[in-house]
C-alpha atoms as a PDB file:
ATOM      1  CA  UNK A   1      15.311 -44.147  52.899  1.00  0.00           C
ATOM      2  CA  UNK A   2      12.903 -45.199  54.976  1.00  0.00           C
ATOM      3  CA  UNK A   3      11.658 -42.869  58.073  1.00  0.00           C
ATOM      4  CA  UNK A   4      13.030 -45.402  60.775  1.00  0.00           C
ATOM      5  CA  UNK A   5      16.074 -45.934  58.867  1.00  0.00           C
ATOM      6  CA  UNK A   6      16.791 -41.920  59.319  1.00  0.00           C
ATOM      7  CA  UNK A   7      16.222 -41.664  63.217  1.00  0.00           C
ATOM      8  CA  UNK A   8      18.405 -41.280  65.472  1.00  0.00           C
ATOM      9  CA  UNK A   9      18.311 -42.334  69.017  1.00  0.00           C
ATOM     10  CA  UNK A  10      20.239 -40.286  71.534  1.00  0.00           C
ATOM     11  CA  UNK A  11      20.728 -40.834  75.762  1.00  0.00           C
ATOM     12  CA  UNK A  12      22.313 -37.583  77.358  1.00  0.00           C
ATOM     13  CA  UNK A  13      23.339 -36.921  80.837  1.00  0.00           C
ATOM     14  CA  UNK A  14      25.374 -34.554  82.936  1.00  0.00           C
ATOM     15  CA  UNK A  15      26.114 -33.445  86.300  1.00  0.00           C
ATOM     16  CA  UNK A  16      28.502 -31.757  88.787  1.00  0.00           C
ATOM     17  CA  UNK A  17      30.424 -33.042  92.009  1.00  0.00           C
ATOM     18  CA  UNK A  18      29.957 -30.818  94.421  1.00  0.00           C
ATOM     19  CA  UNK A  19      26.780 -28.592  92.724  1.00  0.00           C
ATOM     20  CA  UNK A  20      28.220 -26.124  91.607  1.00  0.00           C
ATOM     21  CA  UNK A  21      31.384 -27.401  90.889  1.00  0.00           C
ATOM     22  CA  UNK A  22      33.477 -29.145  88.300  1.00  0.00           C
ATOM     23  CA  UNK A  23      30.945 -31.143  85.937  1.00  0.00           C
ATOM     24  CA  UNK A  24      31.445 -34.133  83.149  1.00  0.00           C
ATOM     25  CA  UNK A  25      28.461 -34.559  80.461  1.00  0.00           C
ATOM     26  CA  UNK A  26      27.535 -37.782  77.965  1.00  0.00           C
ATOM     27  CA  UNK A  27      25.922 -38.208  74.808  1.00  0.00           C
ATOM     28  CA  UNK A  28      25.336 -41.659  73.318  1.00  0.00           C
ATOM     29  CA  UNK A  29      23.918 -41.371  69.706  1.00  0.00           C
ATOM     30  CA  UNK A  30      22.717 -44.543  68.050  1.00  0.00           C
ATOM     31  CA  UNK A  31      21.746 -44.794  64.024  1.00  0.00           C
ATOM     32  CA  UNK A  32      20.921 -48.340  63.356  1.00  0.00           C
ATOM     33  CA  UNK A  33      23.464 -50.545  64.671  1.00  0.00           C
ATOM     34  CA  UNK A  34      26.816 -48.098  64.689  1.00  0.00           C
ATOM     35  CA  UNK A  35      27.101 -46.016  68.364  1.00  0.00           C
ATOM     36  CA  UNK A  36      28.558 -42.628  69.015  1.00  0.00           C
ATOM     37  CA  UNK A  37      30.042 -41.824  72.339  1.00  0.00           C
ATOM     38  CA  UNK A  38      30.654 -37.958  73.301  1.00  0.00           C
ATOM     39  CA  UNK A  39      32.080 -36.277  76.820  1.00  0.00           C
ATOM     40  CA  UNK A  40      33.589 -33.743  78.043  1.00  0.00           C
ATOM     41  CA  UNK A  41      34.239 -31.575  81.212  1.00  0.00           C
ATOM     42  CA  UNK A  42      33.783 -28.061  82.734  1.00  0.00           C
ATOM     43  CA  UNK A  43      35.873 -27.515  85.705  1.00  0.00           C
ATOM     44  CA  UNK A  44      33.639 -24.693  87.161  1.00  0.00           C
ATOM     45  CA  UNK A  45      29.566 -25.262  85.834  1.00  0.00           C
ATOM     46  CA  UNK A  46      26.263 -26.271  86.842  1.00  0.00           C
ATOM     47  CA  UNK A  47      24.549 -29.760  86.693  1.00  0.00           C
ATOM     48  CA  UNK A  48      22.007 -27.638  84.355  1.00  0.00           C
ATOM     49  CA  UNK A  49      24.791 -26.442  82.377  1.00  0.00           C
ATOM     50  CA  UNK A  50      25.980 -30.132  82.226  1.00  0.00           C
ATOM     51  CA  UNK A  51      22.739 -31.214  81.120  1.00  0.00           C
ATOM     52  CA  UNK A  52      22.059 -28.616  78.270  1.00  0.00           C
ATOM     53  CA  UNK A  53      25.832 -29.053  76.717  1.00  0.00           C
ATOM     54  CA  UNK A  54      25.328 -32.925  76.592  1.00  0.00           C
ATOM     55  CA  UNK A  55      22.476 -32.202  73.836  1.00  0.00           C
ATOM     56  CA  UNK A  56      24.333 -29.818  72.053  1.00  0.00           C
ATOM     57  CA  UNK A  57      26.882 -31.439  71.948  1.00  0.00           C
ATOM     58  CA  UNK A  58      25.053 -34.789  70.763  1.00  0.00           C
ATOM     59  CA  UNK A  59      22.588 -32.496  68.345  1.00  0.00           C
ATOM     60  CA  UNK A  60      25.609 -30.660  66.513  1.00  0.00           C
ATOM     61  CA  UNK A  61      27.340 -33.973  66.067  1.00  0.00           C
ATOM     62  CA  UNK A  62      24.334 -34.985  63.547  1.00  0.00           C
ATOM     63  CA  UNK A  63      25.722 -34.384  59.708  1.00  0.00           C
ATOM     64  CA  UNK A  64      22.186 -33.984  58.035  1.00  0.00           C
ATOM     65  CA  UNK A  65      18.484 -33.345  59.188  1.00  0.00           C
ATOM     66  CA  UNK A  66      16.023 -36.357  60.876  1.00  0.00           C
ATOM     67  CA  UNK A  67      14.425 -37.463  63.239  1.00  0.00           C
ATOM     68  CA  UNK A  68      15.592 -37.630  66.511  1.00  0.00           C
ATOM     69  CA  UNK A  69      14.648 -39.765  69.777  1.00  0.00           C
ATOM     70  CA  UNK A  70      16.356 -37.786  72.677  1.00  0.00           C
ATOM     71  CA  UNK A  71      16.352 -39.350  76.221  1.00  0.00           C
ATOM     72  CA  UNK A  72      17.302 -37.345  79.408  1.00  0.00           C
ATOM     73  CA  UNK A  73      16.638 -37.499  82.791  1.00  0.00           C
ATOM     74  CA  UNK A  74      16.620 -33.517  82.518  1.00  0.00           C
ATOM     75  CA  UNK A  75      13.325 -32.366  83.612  1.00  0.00           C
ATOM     76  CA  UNK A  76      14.807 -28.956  83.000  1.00  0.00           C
ATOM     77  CA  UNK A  77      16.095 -29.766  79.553  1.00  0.00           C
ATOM     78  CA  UNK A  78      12.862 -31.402  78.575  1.00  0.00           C
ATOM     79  CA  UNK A  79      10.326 -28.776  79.598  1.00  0.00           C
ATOM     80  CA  UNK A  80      12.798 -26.099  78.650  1.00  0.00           C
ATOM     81  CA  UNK A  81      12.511 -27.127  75.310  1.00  0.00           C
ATOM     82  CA  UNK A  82       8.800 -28.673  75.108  1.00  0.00           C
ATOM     83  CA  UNK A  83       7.256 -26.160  77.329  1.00  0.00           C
ATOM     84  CA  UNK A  84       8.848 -23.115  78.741  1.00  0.00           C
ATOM     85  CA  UNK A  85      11.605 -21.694  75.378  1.00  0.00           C
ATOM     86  CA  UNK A  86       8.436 -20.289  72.978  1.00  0.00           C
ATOM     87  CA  UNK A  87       7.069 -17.949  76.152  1.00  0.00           C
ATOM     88  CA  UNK A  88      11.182 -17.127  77.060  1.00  0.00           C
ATOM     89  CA  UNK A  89      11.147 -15.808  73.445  1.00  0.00           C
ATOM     90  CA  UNK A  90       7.842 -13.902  73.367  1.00  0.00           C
ATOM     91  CA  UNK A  91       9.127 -12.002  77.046  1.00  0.00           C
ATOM     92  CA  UNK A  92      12.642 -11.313  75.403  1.00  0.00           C
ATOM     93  CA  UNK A  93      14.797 -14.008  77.212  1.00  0.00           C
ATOM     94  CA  UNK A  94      12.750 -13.652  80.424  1.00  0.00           C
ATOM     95  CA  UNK A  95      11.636 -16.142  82.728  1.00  0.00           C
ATOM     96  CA  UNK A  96       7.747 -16.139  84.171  1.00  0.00           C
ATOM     97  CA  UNK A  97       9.742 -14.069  86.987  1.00  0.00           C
ATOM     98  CA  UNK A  98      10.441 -11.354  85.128  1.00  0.00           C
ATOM     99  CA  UNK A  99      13.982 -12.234  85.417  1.00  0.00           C
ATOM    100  CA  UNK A 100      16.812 -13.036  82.532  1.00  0.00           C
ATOM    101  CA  UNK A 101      16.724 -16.619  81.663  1.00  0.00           C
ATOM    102  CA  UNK A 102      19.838 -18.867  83.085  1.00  0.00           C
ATOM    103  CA  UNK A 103      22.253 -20.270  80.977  1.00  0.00           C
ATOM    104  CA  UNK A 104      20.651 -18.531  77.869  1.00  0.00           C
ATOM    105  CA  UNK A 105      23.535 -18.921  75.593  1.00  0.00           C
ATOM    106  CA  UNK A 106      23.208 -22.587  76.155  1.00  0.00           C
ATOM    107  CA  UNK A 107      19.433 -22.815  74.979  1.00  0.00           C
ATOM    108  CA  UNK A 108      20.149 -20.645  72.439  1.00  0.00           C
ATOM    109  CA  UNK A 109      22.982 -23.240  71.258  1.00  0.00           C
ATOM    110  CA  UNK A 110      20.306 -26.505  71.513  1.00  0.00           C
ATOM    111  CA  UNK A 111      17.857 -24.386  69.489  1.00  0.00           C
ATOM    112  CA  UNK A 112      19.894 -24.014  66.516  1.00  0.00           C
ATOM    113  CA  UNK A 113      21.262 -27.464  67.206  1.00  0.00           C
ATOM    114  CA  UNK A 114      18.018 -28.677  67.289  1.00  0.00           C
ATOM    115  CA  UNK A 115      16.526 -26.765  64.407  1.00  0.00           C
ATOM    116  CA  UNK A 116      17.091 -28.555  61.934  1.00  0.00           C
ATOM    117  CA  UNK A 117      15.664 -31.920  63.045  1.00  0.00           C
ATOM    118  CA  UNK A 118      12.072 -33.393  64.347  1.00  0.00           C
ATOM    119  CA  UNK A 119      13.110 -34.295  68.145  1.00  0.00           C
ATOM    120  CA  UNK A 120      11.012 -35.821  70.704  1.00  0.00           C
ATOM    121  CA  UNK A 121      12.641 -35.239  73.977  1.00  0.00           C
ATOM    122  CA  UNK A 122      11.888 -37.885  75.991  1.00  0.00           C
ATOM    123  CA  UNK A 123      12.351 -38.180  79.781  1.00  0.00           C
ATOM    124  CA  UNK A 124      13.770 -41.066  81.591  1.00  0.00           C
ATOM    125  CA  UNK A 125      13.822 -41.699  85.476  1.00  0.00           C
ATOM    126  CA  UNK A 126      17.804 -41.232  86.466  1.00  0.00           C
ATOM    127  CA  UNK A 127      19.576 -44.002  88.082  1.00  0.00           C
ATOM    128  CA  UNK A 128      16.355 -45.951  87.686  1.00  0.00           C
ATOM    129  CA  UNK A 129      17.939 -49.087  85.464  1.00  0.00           C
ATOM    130  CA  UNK A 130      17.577 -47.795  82.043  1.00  0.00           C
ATOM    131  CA  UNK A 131      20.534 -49.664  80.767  1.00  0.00           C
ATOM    132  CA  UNK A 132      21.562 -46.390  78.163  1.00  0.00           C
ATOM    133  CA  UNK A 133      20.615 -43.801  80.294  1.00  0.00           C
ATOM    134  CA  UNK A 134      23.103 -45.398  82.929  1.00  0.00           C
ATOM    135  CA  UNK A 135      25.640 -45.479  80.282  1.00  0.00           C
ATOM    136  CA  UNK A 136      25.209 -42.081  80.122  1.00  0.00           C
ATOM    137  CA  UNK A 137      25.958 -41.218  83.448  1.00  0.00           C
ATOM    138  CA  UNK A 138      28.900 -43.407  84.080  1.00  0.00           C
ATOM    139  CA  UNK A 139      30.306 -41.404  81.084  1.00  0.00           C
ATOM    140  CA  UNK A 140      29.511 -38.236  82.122  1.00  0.00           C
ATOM    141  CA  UNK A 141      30.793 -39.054  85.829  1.00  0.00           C
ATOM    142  CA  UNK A 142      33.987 -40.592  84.413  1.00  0.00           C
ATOM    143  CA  UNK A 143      34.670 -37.258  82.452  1.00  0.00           C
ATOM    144  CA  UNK A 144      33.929 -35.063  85.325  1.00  0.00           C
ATOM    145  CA  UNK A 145      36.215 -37.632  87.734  1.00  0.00           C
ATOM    146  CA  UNK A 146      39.233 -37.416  84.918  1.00  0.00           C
ATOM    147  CA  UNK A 147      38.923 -33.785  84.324  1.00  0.00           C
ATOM    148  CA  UNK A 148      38.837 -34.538  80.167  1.00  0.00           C
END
């Protein structure tokens, strides 16, 4: 196959009503023309939390290696991944702080989620018309609002 034939687009989002508080996340995954929709709740979480689970979710859904387009409008997800995870490793799970990294079981899940793929991890403005990244939301807020 072709390399464009074996990428995968994916638009996550996530968030929590009050924050902290009970949160819904959102993964759309698109290969080709045939869309994936995943959600789900926490009833007590973070909107970080909300965030990271959206990709892991969407990441461990994938059946085989490839390449992967994520979108979020997680600055934390983003630069966790592209940025900060290689010098949380080095320090033993610790942040520039000195101090344990949050919700490490969570990047420890989109790292092996992730490993077997070539990601970029692309940010998108929230709530700023991106037509997918809006779908995102509205199912991430409709899982958090239903409790599902």
């Amino acid at each position: 196959m072709a390399e464009e034939q074996r990428t995968v687009e994916i638009w996550t989002d996530g968030g929590c009503k009050p924050n902290p508080g009970p949160g819904g996340w959102a993964a759309i995954l698109r290969f080709g023309t045939v869309e994936k929709e995943l959600s789900g709740y926490e009833a007590a979480t973070t909107n970080n939390r909300m965030e990271l689970t959206a990709a892991c979710a969407a990441l461990e859904a994938l059946t085989r290696p490839c390449t992967v387009i994520l979108h979020t409008d997680s600055e934390y997800l983003r630069n966790g991944m592209e940025r900060w995870v290689k010098g949380w490793i080095r320090n033993n799970w610790r942040n520039a702080a000195r101090e344990p990294v949050r919700n490490y079981e969570l990047w420890q899940r989109v790292l092996a989620a992730a490993k077997p793929h070539k990601i970029e991890w692309r940010w998108v403005r929230g709530h700023a018309g991106d037509a997918m990244n809006e779908r995102a939301d509205r199912l991430a807020t409709q899982a958090r609002e239903a409790g599902r």
